[in-house]
PDB file of N, CA and C in Angstrom:
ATOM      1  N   UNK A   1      -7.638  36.792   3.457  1.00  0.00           N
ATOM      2  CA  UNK A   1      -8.707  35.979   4.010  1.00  0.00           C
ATOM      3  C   UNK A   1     -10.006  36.325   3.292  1.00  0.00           C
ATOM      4  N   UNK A   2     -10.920  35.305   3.082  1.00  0.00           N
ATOM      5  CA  UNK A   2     -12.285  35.463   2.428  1.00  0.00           C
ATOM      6  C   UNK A   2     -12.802  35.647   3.312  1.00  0.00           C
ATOM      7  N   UNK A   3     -13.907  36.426   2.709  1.00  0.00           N
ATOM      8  CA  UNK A   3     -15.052  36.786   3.714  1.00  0.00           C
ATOM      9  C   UNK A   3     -16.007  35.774   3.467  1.00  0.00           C
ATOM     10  N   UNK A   4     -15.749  34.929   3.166  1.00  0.00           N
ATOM     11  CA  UNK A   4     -16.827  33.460   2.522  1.00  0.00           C
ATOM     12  C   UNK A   4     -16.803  32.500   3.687  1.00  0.00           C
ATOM     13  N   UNK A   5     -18.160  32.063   3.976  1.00  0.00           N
ATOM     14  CA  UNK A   5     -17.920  30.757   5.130  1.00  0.00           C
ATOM     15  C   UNK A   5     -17.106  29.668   3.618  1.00  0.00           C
ATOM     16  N   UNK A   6     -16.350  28.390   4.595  1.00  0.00           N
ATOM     17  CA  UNK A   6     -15.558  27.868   4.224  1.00  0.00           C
ATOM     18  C   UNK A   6     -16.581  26.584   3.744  1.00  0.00           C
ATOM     19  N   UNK A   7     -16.376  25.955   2.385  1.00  0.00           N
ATOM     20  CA  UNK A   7     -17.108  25.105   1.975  1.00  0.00           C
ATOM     21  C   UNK A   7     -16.522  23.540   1.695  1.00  0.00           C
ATOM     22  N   UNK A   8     -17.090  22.921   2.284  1.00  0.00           N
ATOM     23  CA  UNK A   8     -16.669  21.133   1.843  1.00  0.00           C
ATOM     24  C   UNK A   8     -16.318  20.583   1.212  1.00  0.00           C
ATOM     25  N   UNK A   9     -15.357  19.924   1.725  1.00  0.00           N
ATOM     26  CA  UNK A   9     -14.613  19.288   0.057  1.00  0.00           C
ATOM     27  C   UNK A   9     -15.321  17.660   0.142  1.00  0.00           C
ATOM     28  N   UNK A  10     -15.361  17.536  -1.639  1.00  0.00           N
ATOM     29  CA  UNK A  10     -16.240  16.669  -1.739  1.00  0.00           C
ATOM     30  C   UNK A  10     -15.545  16.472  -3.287  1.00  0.00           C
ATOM     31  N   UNK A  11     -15.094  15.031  -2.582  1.00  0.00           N
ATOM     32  CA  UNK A  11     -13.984  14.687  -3.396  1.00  0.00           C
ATOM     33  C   UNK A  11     -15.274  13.994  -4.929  1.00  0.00           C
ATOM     34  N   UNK A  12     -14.534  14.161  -6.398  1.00  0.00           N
ATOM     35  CA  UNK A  12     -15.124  13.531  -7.290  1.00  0.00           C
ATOM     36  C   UNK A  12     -15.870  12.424  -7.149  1.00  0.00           C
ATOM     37  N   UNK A  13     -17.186  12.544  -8.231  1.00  0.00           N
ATOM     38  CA  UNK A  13     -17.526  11.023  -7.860  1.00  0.00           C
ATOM     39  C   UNK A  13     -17.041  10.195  -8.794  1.00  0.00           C
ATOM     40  N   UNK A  14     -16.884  10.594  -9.963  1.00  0.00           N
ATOM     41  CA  UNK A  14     -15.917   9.514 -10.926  1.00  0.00           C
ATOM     42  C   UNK A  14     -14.027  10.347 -11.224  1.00  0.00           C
ATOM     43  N   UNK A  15     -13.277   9.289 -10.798  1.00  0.00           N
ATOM     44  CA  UNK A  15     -11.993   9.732 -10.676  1.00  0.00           C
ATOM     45  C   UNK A  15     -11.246   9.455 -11.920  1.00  0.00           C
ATOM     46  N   UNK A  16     -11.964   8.557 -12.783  1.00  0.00           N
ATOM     47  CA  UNK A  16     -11.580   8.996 -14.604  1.00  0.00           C
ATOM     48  C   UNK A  16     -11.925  10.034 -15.060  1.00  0.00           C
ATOM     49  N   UNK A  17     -12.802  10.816 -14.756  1.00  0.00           N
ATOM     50  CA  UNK A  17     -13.154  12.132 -15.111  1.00  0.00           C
ATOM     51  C   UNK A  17     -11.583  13.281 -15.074  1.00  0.00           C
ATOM     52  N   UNK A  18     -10.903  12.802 -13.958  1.00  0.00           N
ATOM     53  CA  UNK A  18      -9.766  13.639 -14.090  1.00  0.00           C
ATOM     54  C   UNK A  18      -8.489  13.127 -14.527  1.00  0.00           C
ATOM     55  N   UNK A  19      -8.679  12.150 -15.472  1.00  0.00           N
ATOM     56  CA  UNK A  19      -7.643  11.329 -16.044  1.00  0.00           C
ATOM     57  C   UNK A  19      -7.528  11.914 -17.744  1.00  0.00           C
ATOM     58  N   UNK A  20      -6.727  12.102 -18.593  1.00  0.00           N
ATOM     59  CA  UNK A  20      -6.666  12.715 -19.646  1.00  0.00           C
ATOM     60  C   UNK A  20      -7.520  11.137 -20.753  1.00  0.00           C
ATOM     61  N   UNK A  21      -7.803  11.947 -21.500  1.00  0.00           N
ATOM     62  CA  UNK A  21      -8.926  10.988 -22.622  1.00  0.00           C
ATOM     63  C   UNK A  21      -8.585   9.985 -22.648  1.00  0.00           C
ATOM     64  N   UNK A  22      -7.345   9.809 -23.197  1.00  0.00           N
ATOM     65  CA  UNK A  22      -7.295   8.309 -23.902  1.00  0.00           C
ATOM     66  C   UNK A  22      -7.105   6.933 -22.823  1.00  0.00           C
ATOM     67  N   UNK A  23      -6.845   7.552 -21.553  1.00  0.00           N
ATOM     68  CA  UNK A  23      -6.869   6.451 -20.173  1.00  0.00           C
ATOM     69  C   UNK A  23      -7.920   6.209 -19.636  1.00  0.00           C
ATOM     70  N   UNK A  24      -8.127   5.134 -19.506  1.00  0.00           N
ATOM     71  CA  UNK A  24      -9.769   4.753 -19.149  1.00  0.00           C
ATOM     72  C   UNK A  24      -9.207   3.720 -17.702  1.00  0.00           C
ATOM     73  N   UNK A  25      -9.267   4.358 -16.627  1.00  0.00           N
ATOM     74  CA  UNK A  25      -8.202   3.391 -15.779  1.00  0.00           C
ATOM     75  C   UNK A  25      -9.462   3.569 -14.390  1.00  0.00           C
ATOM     76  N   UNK A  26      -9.660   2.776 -14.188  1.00  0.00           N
ATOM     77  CA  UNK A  26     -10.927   3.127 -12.944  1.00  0.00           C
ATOM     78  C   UNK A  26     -10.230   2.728 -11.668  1.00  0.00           C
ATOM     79  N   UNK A  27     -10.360   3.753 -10.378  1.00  0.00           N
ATOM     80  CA  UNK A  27     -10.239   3.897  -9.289  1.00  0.00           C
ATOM     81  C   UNK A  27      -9.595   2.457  -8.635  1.00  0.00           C
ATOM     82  N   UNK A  28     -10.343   1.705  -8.871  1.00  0.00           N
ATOM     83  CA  UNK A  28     -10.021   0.605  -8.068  1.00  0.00           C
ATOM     84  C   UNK A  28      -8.596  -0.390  -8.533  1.00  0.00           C
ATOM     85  N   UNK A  29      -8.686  -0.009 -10.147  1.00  0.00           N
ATOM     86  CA  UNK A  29      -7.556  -0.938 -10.895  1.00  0.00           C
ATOM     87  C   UNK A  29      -6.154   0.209 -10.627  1.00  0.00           C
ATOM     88  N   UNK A  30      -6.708   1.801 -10.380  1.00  0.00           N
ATOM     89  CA  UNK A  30      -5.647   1.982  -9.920  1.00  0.00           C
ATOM     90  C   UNK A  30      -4.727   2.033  -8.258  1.00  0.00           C
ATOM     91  N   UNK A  31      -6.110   1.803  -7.501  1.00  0.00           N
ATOM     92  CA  UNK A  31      -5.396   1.342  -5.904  1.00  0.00           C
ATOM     93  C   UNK A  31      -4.777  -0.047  -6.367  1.00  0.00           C
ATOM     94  N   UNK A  32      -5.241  -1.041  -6.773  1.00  0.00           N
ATOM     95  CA  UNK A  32      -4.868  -2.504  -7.074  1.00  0.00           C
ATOM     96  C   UNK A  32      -3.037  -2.276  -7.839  1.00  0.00           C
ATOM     97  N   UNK A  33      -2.883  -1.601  -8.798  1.00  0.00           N
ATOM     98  CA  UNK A  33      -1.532  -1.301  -9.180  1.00  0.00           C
ATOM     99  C   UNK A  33      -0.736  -1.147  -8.143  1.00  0.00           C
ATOM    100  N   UNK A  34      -1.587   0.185  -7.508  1.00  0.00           N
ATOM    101  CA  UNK A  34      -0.412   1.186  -6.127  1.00  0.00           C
ATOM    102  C   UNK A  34       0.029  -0.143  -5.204  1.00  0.00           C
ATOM    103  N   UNK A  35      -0.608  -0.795  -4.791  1.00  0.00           N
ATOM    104  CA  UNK A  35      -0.535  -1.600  -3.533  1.00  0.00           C
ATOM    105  C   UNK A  35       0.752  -2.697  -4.005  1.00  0.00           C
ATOM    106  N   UNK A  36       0.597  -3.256  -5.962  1.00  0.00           N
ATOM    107  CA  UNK A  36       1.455  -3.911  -5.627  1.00  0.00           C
ATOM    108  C   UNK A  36       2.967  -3.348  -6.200  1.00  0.00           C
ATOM    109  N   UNK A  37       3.003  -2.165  -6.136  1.00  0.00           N
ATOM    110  CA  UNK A  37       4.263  -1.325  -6.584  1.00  0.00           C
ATOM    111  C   UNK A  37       5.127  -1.156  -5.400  1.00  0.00           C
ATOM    112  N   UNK A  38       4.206  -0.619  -4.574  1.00  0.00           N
ATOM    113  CA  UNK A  38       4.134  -0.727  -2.562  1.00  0.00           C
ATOM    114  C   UNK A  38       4.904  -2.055  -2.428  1.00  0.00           C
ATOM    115  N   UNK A  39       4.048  -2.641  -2.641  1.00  0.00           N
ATOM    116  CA  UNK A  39       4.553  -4.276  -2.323  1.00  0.00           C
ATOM    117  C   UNK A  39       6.003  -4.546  -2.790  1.00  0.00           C
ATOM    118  N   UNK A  40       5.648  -4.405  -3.831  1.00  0.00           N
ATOM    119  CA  UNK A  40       7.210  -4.653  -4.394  1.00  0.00           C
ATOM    120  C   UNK A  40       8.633  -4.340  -4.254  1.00  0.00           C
ATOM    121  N   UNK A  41       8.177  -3.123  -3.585  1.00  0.00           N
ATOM    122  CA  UNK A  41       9.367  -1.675  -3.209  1.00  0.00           C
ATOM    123  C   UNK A  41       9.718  -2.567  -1.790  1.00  0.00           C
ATOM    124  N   UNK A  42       8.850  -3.012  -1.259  1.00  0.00           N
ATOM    125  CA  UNK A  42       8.541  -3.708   0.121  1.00  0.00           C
ATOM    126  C   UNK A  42       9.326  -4.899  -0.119  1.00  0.00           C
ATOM    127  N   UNK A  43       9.608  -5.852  -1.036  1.00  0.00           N
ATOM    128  CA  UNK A  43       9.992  -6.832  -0.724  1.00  0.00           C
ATOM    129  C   UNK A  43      11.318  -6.705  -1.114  1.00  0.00           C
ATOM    130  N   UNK A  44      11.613  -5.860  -2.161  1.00  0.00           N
ATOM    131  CA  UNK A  44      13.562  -5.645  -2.517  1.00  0.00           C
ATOM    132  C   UNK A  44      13.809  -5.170  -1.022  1.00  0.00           C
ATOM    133  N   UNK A  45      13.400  -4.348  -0.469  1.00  0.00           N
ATOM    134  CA  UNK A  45      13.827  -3.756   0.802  1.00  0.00           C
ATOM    135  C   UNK A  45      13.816  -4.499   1.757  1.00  0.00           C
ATOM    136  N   UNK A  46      12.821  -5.383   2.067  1.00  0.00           N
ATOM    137  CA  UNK A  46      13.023  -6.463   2.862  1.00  0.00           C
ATOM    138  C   UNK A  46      14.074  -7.402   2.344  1.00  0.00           C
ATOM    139  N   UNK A  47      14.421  -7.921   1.541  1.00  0.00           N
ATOM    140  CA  UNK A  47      15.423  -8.917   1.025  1.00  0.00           C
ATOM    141  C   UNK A  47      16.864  -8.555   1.617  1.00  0.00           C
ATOM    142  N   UNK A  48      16.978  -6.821   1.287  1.00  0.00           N
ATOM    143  CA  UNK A  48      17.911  -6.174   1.352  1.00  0.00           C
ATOM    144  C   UNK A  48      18.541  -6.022   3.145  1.00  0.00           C
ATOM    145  N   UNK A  49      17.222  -5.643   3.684  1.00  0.00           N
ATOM    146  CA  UNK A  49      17.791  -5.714   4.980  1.00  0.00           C
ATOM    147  C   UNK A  49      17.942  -6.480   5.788  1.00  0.00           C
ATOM    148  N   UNK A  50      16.945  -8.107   4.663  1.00  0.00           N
ATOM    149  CA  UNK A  50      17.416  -9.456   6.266  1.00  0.00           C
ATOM    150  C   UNK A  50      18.722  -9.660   5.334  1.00  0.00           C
ATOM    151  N   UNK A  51      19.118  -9.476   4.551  1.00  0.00           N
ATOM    152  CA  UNK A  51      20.693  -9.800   3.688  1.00  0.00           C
ATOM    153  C   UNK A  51      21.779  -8.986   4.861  1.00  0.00           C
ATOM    154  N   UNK A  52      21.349  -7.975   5.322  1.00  0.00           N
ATOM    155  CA  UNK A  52      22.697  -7.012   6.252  1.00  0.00           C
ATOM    156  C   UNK A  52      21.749  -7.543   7.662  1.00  0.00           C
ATOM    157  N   UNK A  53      20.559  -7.877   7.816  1.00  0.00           N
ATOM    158  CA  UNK A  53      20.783  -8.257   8.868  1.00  0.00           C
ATOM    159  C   UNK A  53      21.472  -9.227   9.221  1.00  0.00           C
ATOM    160  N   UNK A  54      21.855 -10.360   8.258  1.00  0.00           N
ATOM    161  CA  UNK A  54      21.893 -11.767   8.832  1.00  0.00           C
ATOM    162  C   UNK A  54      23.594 -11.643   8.666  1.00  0.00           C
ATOM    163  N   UNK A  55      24.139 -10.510   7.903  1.00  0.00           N
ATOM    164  CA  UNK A  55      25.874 -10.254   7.502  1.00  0.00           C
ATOM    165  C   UNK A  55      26.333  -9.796   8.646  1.00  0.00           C
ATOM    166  N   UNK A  56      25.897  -8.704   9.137  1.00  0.00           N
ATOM    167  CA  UNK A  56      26.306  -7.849   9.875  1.00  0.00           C
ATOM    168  C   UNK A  56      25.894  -7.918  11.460  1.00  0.00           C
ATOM    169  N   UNK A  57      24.976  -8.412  12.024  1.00  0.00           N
ATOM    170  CA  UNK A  57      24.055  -9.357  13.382  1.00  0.00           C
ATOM    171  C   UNK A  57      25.121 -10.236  14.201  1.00  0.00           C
ATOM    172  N   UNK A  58      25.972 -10.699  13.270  1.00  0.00           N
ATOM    173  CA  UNK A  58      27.378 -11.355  14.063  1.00  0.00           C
ATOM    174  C   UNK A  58      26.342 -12.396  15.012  1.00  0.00           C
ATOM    175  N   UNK A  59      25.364 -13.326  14.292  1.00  0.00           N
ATOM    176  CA  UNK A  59      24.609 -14.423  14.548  1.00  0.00           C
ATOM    177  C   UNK A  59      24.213 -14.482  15.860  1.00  0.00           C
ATOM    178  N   UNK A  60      22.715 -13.371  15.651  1.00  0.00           N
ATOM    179  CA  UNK A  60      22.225 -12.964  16.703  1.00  0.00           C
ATOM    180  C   UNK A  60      21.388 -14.251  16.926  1.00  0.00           C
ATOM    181  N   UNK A  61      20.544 -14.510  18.115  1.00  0.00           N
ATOM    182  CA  UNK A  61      20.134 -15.433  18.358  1.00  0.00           C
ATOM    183  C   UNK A  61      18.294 -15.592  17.967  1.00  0.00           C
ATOM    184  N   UNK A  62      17.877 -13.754  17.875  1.00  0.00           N
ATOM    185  CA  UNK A  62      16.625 -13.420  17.820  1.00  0.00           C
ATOM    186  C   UNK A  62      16.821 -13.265  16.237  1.00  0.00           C
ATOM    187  N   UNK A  63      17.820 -12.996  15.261  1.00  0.00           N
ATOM    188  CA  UNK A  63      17.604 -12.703  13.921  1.00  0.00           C
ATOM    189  C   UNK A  63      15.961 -13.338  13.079  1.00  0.00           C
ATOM    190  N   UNK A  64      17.021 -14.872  13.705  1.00  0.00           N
ATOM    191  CA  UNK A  64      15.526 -15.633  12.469  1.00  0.00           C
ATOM    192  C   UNK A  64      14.214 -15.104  12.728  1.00  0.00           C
ATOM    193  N   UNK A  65      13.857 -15.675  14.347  1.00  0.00           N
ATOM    194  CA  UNK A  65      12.625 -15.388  14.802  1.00  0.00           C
ATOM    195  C   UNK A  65      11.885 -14.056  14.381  1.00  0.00           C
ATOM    196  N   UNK A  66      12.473 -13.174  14.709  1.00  0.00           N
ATOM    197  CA  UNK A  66      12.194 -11.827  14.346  1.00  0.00           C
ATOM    198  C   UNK A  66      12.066 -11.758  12.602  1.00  0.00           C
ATOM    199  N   UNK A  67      12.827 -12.187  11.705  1.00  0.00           N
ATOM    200  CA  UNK A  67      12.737 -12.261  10.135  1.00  0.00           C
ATOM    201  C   UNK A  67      11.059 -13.013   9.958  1.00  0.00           C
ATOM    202  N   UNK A  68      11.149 -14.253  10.540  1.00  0.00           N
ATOM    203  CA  UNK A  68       9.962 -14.980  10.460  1.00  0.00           C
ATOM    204  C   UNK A  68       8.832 -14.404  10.415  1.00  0.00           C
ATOM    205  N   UNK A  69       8.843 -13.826  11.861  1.00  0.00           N
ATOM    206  CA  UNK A  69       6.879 -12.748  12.777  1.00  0.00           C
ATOM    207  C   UNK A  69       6.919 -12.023  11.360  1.00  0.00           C
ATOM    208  N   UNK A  70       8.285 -11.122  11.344  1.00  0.00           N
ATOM    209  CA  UNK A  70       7.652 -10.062  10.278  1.00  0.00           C
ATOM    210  C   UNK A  70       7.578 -10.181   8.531  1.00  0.00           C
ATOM    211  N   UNK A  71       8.144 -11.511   8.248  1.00  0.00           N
ATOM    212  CA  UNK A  71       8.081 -12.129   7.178  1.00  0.00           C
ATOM    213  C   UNK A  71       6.105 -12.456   6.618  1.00  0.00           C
ATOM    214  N   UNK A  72       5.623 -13.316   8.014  1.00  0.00           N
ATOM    215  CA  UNK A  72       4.285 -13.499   8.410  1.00  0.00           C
ATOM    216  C   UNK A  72       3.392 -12.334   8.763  1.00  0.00           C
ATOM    217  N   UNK A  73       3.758 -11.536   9.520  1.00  0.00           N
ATOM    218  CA  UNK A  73       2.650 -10.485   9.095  1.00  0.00           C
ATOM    219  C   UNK A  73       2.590  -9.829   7.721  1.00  0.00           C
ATOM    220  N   UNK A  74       3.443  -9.587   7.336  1.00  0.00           N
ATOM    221  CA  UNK A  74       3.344  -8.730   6.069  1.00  0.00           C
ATOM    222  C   UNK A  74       2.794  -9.079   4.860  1.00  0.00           C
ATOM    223  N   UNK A  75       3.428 -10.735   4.677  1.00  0.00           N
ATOM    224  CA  UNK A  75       2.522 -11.309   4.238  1.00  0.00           C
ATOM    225  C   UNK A  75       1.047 -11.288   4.251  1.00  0.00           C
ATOM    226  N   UNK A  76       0.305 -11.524   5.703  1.00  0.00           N
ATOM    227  CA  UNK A  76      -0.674 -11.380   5.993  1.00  0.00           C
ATOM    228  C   UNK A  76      -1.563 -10.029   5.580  1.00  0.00           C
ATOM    229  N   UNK A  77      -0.832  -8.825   5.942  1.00  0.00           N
ATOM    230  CA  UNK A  77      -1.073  -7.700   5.680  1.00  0.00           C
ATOM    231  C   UNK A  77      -1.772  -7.682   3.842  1.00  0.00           C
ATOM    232  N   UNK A  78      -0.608  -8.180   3.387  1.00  0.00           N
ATOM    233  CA  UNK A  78      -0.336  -7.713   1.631  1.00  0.00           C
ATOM    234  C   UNK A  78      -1.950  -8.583   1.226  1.00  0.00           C
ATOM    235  N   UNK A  79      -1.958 -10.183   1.775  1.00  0.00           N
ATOM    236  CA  UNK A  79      -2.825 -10.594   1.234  1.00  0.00           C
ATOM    237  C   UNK A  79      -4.423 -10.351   1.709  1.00  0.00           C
ATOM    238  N   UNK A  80      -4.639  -9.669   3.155  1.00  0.00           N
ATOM    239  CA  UNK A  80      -5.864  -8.751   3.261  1.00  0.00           C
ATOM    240  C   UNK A  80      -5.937  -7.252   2.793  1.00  0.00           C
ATOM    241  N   UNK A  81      -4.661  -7.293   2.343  1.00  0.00           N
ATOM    242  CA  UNK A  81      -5.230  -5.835   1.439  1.00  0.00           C
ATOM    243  C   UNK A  81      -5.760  -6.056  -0.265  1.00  0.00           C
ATOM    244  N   UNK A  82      -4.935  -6.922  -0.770  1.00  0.00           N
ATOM    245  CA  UNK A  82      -4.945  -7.352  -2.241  1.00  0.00           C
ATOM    246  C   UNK A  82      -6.386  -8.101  -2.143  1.00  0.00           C
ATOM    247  N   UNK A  83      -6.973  -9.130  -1.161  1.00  0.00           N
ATOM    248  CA  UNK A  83      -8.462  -9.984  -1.280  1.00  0.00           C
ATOM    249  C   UNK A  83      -9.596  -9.273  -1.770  1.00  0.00           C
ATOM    250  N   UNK A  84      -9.243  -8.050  -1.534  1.00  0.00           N
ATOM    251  CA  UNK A  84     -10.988  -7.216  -1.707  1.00  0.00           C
ATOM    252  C   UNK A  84     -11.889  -6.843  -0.368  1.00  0.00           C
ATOM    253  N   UNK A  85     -10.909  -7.497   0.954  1.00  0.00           N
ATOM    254  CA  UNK A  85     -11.753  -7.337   1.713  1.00  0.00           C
ATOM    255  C   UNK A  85     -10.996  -6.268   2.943  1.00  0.00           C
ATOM    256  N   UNK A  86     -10.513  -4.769   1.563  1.00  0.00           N
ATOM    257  CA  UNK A  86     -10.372  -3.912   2.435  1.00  0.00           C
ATOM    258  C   UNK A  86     -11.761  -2.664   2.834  1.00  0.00           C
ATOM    259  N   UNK A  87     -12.607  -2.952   4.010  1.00  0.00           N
ATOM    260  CA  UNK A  87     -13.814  -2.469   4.168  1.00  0.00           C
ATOM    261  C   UNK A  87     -13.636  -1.064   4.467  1.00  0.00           C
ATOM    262  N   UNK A  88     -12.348  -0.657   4.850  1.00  0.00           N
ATOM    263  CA  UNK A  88     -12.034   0.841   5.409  1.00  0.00           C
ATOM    264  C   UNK A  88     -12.162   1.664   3.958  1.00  0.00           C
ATOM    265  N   UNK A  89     -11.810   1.493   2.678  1.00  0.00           N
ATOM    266  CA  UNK A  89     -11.783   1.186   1.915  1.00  0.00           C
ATOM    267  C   UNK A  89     -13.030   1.668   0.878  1.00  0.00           C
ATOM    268  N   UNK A  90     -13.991   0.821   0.978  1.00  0.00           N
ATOM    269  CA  UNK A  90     -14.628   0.648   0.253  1.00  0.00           C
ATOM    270  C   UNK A  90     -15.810   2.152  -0.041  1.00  0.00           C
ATOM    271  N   UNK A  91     -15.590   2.418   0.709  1.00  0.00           N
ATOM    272  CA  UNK A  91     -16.472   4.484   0.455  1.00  0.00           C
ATOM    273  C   UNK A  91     -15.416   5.175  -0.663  1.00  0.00           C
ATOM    274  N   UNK A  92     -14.366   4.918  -0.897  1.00  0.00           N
ATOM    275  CA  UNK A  92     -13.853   5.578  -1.753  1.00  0.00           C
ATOM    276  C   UNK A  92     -13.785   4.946  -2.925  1.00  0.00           C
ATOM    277  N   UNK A  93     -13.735   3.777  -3.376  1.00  0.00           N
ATOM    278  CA  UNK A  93     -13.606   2.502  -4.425  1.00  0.00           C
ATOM    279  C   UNK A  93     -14.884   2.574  -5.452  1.00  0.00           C
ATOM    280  N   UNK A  94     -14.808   2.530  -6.790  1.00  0.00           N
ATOM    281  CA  UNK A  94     -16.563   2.390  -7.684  1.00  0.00           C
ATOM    282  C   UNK A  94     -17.003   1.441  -7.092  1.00  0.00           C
TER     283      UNK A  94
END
């Protein structure tokens, strides 16, 4: 244990600074990548599980409905995160 009071973390203010030289990739173009890699991982997996849901459900009556809501939110989700108008957000972003 230090005998030091404990000091604040205070995250970088430029986050290319810790990127090696020849990448010039700024903060925001790299949340914008993450989200749609996210996304993407998101939609094979969704494909994948209304495919065994709709095989294996033995033609449930709630399948569709339920595929639909969450077809529509996520959607919704993906395209208020991708607009720019994520405000939670924006303290960490250049």
């Amino acid at each position: 244990m230090s005998d030091q009071p404990l000091q604040p973390f205070a995250p970088p203010a430029n986050l290319s600074s810790l990127l090696p030289s020849g990448l010039d990739v700024s903060a925001g173009v790299a949340v914008e990548w993450a989200l749609y890699a996210i996304f993407a991982f998101w939609a094979i997996y969704t494909i994948i599980a209304i495919y065994h849901w709709l095989k294996y459900s033995h033609a449930s009556w709630i399948a569709f409905p339920a595929m639909a809501v969450h077809l529509a939110i996520s959607f919704a989700l993906m395209s208020y995160a991708l607009s720019g108008s994520a405000f939670f957000l924006t303290p960490y972003l250049p």
